[in-house]
N, C-alpha and C. Protein backbone atom coordinates (compact mmCIF):
# COMPACT_ATOMS: atom_id res chain seq x y z
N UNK A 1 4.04 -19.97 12.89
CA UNK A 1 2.87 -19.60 12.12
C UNK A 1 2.67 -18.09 12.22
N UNK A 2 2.16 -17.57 10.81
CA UNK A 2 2.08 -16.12 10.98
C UNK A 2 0.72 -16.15 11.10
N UNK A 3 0.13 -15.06 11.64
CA UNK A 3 -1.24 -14.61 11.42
C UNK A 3 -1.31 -12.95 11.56
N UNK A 4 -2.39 -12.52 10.62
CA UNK A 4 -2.71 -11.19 10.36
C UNK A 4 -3.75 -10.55 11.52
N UNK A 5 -3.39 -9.63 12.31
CA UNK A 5 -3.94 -8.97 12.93
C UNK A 5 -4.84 -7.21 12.68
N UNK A 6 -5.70 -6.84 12.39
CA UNK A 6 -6.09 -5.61 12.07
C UNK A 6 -6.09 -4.89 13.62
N UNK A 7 -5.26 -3.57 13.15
CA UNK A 7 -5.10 -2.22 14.44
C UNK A 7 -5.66 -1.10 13.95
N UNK A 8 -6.26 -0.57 15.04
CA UNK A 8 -6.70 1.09 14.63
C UNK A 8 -5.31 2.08 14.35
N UNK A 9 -6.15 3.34 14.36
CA UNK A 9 -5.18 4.32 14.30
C UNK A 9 -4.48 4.49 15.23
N UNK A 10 -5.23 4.46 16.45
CA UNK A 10 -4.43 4.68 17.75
C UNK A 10 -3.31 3.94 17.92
N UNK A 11 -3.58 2.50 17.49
CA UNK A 11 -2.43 1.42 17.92
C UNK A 11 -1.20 1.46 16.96
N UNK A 12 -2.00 1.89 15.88
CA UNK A 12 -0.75 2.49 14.66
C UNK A 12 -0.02 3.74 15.09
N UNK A 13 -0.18 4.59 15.39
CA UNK A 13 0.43 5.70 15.94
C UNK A 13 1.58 5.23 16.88
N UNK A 14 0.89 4.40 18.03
CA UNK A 14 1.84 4.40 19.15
C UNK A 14 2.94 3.05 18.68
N UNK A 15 2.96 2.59 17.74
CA UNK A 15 3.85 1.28 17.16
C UNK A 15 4.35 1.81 15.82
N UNK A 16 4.41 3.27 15.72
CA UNK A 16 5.20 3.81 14.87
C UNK A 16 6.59 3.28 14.22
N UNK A 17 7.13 3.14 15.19
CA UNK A 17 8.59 2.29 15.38
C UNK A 17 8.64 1.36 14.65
N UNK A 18 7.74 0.40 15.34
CA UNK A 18 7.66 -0.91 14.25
C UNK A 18 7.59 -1.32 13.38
N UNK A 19 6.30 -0.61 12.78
CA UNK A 19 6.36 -0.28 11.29
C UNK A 19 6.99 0.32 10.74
N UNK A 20 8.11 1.04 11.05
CA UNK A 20 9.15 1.96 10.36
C UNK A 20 10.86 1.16 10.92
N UNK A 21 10.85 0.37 11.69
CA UNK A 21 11.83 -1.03 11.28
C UNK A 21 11.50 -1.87 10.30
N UNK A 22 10.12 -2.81 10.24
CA UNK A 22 9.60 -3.35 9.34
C UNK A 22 9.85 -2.34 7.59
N UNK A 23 9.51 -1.43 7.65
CA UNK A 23 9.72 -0.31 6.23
C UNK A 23 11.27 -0.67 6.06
N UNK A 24 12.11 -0.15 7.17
CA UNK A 24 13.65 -0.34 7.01
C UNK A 24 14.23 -1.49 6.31
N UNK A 25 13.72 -2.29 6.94
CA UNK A 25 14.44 -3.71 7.18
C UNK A 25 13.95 -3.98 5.57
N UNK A 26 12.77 -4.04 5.24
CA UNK A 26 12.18 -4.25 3.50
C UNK A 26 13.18 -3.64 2.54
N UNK A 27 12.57 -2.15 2.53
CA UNK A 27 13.38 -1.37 1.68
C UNK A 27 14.45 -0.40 1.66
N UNK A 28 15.01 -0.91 3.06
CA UNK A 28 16.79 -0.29 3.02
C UNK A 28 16.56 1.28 2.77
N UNK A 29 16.12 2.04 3.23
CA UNK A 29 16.00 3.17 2.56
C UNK A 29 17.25 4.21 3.57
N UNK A 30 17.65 5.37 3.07
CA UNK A 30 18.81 6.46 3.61
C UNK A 30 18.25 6.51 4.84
N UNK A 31 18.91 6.56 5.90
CA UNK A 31 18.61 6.36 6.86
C UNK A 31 18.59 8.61 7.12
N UNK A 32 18.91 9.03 6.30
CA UNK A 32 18.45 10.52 6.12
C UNK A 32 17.11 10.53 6.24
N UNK A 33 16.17 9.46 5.77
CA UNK A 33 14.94 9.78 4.93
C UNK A 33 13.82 9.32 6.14
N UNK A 34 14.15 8.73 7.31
CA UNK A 34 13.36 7.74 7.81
C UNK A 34 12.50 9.28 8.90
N UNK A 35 13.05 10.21 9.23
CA UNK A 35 12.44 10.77 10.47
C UNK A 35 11.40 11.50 9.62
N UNK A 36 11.66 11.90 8.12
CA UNK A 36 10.46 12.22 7.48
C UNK A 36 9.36 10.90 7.11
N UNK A 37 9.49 10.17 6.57
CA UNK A 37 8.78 9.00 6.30
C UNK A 37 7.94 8.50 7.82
N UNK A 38 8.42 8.80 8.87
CA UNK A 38 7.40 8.33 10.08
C UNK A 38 6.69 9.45 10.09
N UNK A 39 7.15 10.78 9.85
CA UNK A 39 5.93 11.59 10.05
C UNK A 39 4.71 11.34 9.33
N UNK A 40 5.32 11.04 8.06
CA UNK A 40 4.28 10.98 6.59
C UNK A 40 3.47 9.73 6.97
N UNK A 41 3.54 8.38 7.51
CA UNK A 41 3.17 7.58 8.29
C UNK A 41 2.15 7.93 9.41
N UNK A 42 2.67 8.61 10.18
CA UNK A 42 2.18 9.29 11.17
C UNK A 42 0.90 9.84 10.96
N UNK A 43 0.71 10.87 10.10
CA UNK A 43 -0.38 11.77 9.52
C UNK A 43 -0.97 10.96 8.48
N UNK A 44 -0.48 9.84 8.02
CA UNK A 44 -1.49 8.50 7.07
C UNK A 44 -2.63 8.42 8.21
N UNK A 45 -2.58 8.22 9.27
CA UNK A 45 -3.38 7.87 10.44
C UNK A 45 -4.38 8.03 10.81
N UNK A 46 -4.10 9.73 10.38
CA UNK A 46 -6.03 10.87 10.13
C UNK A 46 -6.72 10.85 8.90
N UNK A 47 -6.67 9.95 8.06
CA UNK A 47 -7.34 9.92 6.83
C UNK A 47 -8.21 8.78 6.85
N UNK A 48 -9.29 9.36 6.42
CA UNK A 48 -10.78 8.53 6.35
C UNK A 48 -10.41 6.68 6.20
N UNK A 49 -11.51 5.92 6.93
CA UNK A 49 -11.19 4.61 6.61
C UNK A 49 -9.49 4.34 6.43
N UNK A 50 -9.11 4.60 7.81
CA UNK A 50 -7.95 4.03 7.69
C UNK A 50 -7.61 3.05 8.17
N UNK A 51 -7.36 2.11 7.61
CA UNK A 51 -6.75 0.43 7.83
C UNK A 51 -5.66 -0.07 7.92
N UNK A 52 -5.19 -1.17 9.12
CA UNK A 52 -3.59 -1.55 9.31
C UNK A 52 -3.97 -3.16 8.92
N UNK A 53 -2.93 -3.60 8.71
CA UNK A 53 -2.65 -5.21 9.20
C UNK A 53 -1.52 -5.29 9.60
N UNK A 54 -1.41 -6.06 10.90
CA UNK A 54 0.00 -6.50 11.20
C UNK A 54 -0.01 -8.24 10.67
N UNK A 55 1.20 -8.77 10.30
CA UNK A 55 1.39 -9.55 10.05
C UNK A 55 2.59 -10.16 11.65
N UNK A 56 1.67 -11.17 12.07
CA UNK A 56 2.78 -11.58 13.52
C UNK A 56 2.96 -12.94 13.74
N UNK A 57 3.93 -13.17 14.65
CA UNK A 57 4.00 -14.35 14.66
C UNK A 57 3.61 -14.68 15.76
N UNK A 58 3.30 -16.20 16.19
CA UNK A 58 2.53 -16.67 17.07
C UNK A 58 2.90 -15.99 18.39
N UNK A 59 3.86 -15.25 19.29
CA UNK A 59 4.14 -14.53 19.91
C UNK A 59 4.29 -13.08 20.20
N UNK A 60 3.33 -12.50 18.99
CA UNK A 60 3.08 -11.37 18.83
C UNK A 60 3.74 -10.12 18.32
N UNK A 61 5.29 -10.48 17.91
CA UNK A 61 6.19 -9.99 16.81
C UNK A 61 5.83 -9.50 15.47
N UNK A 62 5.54 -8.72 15.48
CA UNK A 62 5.25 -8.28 13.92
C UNK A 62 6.44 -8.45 12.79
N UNK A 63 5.88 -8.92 12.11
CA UNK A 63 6.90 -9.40 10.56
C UNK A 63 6.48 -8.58 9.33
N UNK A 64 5.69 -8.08 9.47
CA UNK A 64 5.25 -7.06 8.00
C UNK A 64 3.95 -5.79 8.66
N UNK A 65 3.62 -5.22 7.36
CA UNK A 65 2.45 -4.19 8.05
C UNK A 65 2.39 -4.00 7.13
N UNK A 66 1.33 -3.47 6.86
CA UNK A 66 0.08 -2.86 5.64
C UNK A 66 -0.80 -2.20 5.95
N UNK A 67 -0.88 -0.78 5.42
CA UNK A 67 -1.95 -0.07 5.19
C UNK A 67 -2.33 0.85 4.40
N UNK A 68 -3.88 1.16 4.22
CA UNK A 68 -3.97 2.21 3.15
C UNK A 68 -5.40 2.93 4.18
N UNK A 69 -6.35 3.78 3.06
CA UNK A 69 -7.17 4.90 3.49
C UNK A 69 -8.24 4.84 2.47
N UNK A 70 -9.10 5.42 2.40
CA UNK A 70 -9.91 6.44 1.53
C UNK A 70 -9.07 7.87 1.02
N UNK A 71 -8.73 7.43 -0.57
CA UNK A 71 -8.05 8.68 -1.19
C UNK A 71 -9.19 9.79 -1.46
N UNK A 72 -8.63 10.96 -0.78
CA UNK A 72 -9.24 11.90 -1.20
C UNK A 72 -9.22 13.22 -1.70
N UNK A 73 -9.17 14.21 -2.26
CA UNK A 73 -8.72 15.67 -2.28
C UNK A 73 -8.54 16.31 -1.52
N UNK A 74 -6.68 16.73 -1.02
CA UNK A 74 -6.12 17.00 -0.53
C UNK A 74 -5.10 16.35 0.22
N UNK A 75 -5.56 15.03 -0.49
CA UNK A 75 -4.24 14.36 0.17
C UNK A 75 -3.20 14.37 -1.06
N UNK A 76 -1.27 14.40 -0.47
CA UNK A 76 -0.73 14.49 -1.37
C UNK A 76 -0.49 13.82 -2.29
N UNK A 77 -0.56 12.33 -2.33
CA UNK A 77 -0.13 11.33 -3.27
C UNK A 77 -1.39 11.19 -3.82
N UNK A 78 -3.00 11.72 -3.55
CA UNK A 78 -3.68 11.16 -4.13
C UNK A 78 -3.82 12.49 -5.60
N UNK A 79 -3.44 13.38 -4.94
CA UNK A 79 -3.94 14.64 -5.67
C UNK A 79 -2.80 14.70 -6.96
N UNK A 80 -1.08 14.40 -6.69
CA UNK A 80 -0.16 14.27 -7.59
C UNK A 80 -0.97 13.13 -9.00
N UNK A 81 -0.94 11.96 -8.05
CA UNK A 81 -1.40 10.69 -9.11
C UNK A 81 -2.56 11.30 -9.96
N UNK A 82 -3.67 11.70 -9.60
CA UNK A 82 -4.77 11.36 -10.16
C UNK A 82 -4.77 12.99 -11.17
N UNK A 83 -3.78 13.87 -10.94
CA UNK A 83 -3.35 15.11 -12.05
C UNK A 83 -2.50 14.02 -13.02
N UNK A 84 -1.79 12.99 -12.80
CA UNK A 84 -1.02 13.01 -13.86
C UNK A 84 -1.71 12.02 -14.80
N UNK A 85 -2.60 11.33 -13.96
CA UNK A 85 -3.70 10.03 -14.61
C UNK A 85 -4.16 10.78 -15.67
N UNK A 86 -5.13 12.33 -14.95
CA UNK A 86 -5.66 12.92 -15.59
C UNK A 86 -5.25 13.78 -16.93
N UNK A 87 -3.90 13.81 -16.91
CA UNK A 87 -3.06 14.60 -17.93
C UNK A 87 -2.56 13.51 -19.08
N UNK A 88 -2.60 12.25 -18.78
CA UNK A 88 -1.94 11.07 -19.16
C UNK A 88 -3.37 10.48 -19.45
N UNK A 89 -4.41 10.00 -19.11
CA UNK A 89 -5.61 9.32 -19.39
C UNK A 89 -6.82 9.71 -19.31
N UNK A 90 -6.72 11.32 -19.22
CA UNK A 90 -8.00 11.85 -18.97
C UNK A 90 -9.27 12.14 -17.98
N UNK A 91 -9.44 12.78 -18.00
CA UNK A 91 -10.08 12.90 -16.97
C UNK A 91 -11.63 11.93 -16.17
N UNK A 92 -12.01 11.19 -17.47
CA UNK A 92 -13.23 10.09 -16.66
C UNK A 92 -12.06 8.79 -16.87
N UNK A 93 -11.28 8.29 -17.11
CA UNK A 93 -10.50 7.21 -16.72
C UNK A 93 -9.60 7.79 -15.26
N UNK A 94 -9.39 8.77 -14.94
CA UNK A 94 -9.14 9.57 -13.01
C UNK A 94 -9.98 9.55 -12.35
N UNK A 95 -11.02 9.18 -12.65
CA UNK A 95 -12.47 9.57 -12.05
C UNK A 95 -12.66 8.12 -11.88
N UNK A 96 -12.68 6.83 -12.47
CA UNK A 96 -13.10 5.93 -12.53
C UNK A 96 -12.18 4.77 -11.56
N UNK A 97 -11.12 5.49 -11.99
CA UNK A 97 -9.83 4.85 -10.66
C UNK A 97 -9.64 5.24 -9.23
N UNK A 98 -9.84 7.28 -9.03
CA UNK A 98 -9.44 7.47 -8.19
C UNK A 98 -10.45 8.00 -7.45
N UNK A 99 -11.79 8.52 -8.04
CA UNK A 99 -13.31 8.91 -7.53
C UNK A 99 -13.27 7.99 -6.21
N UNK A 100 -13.28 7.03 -6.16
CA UNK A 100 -13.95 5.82 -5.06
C UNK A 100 -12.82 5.47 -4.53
N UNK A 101 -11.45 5.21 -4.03
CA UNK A 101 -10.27 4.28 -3.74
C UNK A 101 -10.01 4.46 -2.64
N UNK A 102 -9.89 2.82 -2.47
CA UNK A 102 -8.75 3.02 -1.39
C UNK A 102 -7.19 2.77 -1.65
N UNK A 103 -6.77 3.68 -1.15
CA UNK A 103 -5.58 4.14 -1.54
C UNK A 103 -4.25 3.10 -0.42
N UNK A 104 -3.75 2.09 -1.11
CA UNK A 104 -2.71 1.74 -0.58
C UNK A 104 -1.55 1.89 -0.27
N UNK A 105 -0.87 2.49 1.05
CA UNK A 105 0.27 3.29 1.23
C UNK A 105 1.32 2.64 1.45
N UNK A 106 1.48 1.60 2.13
CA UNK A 106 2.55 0.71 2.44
C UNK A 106 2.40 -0.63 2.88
N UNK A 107 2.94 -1.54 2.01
CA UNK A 107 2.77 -3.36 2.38
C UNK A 107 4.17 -3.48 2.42
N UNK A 108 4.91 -3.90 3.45
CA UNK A 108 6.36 -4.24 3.49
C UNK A 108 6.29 -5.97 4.63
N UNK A 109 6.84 -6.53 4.31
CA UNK A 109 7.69 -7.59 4.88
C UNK A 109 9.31 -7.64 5.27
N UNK A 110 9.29 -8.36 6.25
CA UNK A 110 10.07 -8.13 6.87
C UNK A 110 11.12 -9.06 5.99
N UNK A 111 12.36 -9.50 5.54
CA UNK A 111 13.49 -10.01 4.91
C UNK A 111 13.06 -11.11 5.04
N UNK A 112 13.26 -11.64 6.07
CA UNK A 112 13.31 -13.11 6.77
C UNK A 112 11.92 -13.58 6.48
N UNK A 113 10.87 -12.93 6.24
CA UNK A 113 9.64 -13.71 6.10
C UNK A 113 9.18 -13.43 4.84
N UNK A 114 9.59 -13.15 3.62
CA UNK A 114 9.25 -12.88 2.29
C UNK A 114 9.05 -14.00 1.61
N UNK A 115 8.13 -14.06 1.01
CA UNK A 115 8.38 -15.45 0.32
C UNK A 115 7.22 -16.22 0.40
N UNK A 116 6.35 -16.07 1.91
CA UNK A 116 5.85 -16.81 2.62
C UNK A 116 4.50 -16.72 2.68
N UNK A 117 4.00 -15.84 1.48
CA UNK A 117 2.80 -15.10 1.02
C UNK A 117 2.37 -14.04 2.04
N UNK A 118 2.83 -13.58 2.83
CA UNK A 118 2.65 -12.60 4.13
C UNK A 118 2.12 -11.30 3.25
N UNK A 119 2.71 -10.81 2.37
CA UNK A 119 2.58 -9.73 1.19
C UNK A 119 0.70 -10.03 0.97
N UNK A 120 0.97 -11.03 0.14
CA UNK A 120 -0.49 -11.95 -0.47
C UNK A 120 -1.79 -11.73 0.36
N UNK A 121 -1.32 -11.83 1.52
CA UNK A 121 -2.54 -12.34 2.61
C UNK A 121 -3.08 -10.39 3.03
N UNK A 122 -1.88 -9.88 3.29
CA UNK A 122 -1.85 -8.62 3.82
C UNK A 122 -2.91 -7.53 3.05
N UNK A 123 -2.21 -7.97 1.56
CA UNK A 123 -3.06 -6.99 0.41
C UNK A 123 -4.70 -7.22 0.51
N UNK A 124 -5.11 -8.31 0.25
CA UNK A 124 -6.15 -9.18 0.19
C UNK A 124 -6.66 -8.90 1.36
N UNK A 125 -6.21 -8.91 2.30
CA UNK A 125 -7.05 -8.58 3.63
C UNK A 125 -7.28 -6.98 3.91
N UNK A 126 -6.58 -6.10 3.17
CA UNK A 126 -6.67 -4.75 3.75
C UNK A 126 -7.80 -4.48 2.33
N UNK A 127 -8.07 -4.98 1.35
CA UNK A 127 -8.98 -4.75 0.64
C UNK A 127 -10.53 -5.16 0.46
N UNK A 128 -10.46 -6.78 1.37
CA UNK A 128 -11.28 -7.25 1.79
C UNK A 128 -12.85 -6.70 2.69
N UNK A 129 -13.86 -6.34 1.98
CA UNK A 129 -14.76 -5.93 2.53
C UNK A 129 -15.17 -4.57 2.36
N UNK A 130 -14.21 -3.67 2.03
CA UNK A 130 -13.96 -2.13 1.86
C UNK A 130 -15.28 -1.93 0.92
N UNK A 131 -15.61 -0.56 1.43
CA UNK A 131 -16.75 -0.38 0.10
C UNK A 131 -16.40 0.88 -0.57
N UNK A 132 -15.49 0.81 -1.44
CA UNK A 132 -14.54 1.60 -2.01
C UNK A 132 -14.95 0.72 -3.59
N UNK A 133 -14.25 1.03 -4.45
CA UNK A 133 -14.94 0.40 -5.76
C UNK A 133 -13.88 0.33 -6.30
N UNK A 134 -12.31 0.97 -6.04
CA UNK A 134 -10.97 0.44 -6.38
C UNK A 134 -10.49 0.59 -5.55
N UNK A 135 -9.02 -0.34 -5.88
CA UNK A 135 -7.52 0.22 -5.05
C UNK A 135 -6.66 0.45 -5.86
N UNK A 136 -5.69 1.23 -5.42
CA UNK A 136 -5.05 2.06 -6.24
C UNK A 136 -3.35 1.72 -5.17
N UNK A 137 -2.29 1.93 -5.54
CA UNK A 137 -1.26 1.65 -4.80
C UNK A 137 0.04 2.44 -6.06
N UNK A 138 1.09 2.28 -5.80
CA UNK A 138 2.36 2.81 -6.61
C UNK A 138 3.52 1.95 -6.05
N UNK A 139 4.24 1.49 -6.86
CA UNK A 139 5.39 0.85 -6.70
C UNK A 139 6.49 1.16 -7.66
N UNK A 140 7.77 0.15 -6.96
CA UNK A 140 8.94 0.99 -8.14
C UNK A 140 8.48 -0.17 -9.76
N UNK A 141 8.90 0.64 -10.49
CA UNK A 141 8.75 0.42 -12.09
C UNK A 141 9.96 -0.87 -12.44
N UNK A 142 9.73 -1.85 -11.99
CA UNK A 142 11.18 -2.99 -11.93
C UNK A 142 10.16 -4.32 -11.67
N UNK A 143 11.17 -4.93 -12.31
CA UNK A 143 10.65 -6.71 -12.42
C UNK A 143 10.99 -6.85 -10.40
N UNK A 144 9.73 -6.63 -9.97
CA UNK A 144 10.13 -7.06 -7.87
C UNK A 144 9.36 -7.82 -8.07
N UNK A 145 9.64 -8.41 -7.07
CA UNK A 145 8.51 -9.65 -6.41
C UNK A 145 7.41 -8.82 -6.45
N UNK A 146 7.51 -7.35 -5.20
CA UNK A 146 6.05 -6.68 -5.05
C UNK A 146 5.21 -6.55 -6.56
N UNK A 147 5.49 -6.02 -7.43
CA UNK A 147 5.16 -5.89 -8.88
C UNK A 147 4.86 -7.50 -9.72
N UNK A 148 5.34 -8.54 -9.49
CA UNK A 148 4.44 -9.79 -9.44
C UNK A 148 3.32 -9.95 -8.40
N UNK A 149 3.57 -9.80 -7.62
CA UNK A 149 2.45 -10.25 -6.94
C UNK A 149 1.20 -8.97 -6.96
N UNK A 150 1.52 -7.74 -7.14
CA UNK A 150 0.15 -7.29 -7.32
C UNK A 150 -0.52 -7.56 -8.68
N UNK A 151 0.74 -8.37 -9.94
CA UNK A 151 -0.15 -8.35 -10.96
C UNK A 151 -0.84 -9.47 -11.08
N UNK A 152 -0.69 -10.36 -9.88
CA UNK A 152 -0.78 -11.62 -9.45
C UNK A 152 -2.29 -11.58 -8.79
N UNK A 153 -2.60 -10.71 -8.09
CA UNK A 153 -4.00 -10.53 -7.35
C UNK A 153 -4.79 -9.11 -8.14
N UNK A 154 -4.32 -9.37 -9.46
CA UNK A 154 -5.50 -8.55 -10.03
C UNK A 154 -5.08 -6.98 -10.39
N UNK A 155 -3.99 -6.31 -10.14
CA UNK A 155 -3.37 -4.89 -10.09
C UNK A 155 -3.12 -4.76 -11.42
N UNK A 156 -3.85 -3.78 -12.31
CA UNK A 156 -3.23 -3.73 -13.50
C UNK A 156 -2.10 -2.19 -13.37
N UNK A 157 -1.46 -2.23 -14.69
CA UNK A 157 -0.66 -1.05 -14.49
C UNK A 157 -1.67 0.34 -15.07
N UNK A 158 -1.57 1.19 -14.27
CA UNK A 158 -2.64 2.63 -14.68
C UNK A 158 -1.43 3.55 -15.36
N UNK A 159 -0.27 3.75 -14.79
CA UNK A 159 0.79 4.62 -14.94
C UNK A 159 2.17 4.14 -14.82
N UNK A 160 3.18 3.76 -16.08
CA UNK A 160 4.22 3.46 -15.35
C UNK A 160 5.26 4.27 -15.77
N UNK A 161 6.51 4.33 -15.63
CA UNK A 161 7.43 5.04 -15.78
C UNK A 161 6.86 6.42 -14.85
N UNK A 162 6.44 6.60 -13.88
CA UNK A 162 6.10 7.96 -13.45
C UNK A 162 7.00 8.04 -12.61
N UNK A 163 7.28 9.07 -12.27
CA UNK A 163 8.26 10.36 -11.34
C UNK A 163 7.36 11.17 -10.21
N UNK A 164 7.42 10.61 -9.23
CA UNK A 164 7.08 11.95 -7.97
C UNK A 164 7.52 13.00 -8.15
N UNK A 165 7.39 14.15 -7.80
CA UNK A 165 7.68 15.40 -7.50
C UNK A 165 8.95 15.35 -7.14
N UNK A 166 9.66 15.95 -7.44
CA UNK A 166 11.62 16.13 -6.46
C UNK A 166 11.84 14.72 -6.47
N UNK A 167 11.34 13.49 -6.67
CA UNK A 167 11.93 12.49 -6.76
C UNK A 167 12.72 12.10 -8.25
N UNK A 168 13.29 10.62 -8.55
CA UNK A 168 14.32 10.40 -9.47
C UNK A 168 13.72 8.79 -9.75
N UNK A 169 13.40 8.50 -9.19
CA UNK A 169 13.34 6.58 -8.97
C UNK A 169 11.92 6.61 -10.05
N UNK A 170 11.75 5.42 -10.77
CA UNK A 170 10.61 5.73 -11.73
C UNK A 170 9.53 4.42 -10.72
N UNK A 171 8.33 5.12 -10.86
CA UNK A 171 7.44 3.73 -10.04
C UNK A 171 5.47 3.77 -11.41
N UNK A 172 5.55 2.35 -11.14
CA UNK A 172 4.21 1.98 -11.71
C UNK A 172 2.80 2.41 -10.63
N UNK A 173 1.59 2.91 -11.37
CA UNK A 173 0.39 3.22 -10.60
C UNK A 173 -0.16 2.32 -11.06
N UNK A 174 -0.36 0.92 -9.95
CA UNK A 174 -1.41 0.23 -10.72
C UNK A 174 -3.02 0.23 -9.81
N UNK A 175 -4.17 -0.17 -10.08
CA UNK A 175 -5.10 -0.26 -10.06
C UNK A 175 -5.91 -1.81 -9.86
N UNK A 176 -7.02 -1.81 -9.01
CA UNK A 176 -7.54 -3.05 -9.38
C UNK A 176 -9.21 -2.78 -8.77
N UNK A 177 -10.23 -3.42 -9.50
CA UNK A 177 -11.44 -2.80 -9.27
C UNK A 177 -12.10 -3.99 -7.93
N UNK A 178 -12.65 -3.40 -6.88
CA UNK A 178 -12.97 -4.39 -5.79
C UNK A 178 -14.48 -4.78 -6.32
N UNK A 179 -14.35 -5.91 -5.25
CA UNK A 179 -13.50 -6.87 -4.22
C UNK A 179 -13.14 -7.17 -5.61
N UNK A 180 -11.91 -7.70 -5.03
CA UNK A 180 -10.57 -8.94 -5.74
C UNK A 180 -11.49 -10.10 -6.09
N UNK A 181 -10.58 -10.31 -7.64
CA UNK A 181 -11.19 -11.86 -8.11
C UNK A 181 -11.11 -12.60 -6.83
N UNK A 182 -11.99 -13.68 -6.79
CA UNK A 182 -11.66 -14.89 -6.02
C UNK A 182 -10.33 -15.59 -5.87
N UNK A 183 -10.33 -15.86 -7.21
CA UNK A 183 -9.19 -16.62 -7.42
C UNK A 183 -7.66 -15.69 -6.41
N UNK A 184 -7.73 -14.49 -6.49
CA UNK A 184 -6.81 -13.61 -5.83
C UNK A 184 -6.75 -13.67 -4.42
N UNK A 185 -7.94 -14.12 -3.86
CA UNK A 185 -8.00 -14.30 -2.28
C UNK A 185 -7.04 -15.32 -1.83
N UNK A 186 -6.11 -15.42 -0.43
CA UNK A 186 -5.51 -16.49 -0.02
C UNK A 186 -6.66 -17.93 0.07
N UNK A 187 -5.80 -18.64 0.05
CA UNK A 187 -6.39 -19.99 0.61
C UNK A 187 -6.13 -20.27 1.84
N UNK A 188 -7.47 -20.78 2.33
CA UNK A 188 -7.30 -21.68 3.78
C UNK A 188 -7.74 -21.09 4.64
């Protein structure tokens, strides 16, 4: 049995590791790329309302992790997105998405436990209660599971085909206004 656990910053910091095997193990990424990506992780940590879930198993193994923040000015992904929202949809449809959000940085599962709604439960719980008035997240621009299932709990698309900065890979900005439909909440 899995169950979702919420950690502070502190406990996120010092289980860096874990969550950056868990990242690995998901999305295979250059193993060039990983000592930057824990930093960027790392410094997720000091940003307002910041929230974890571990996803573990009855022995205390973590199988996934999730977290996001309060987006705000000056952070980098919030400040890129919400220029190009704004260049692309104007400036009170940027305001209406990204004014209030919490900003979702990373939901990964671990291989072996995909499938198993761990994703489902994770999202839903790190949005759960927030008094933020959206969430906001980015994913790659491709038929994934992740990209069903956020359109699955309510994520519409805000931006797709977009390009990061120095990046190449195209990813969707989608959006969803809180709390989550009901119907979007896990069962049980």
């Amino acid at each position: 049995m899995i169950g979702l656990r919420r950690i502070g910053p502190d406990e996120f910091t010092a289980r860096l590791d874990v969550v950056l095997d868990i990242y690995t193990a998901a999305m295979r990424p250059p193993a060039d790329q990983l000592t930057g990506r824990k930093a960027i992780m790392g410094n997720h940590a000091v940003h307002p309302g910041f929230t974890c879930l571990f996803a573990e198993r009855a022995d205390g193994t973590p199988v996934g992790a999730a977290y996001g923040f309060h987006g705000a000015p000056g952070q980098w992904w919030h400040d890129v997105v919400r220029r190009a929202m704004t260049e692309r949809n104007g400036a009170e449809s940027a305001n209406g998405w990204f004014g209030d959000a919490l900003e979702i940085a990373e939901v990964h599962v671990h291989p072996d436990h995909q499938g198993e709604g761990i994703g489902r439960a994770m999202v839903t719980g790190l949005c759960e209660g927030r008094p933020e008035r959206t969430a906001v997240l980015s994913t790659r621009d491709q038929a994934t599971a992740a990209r069903h299932l956020y359109r699955s709990i309510g994520f519409a698309d805000l931006l797709t085909r977009f390009v990061f900065p120095g990046g190449y890979e195209r990813y969707a900005i989608v959006g969803a206004v809180l709390p989550l439909a009901p119907a979007s909440r896990p069962r049980g």
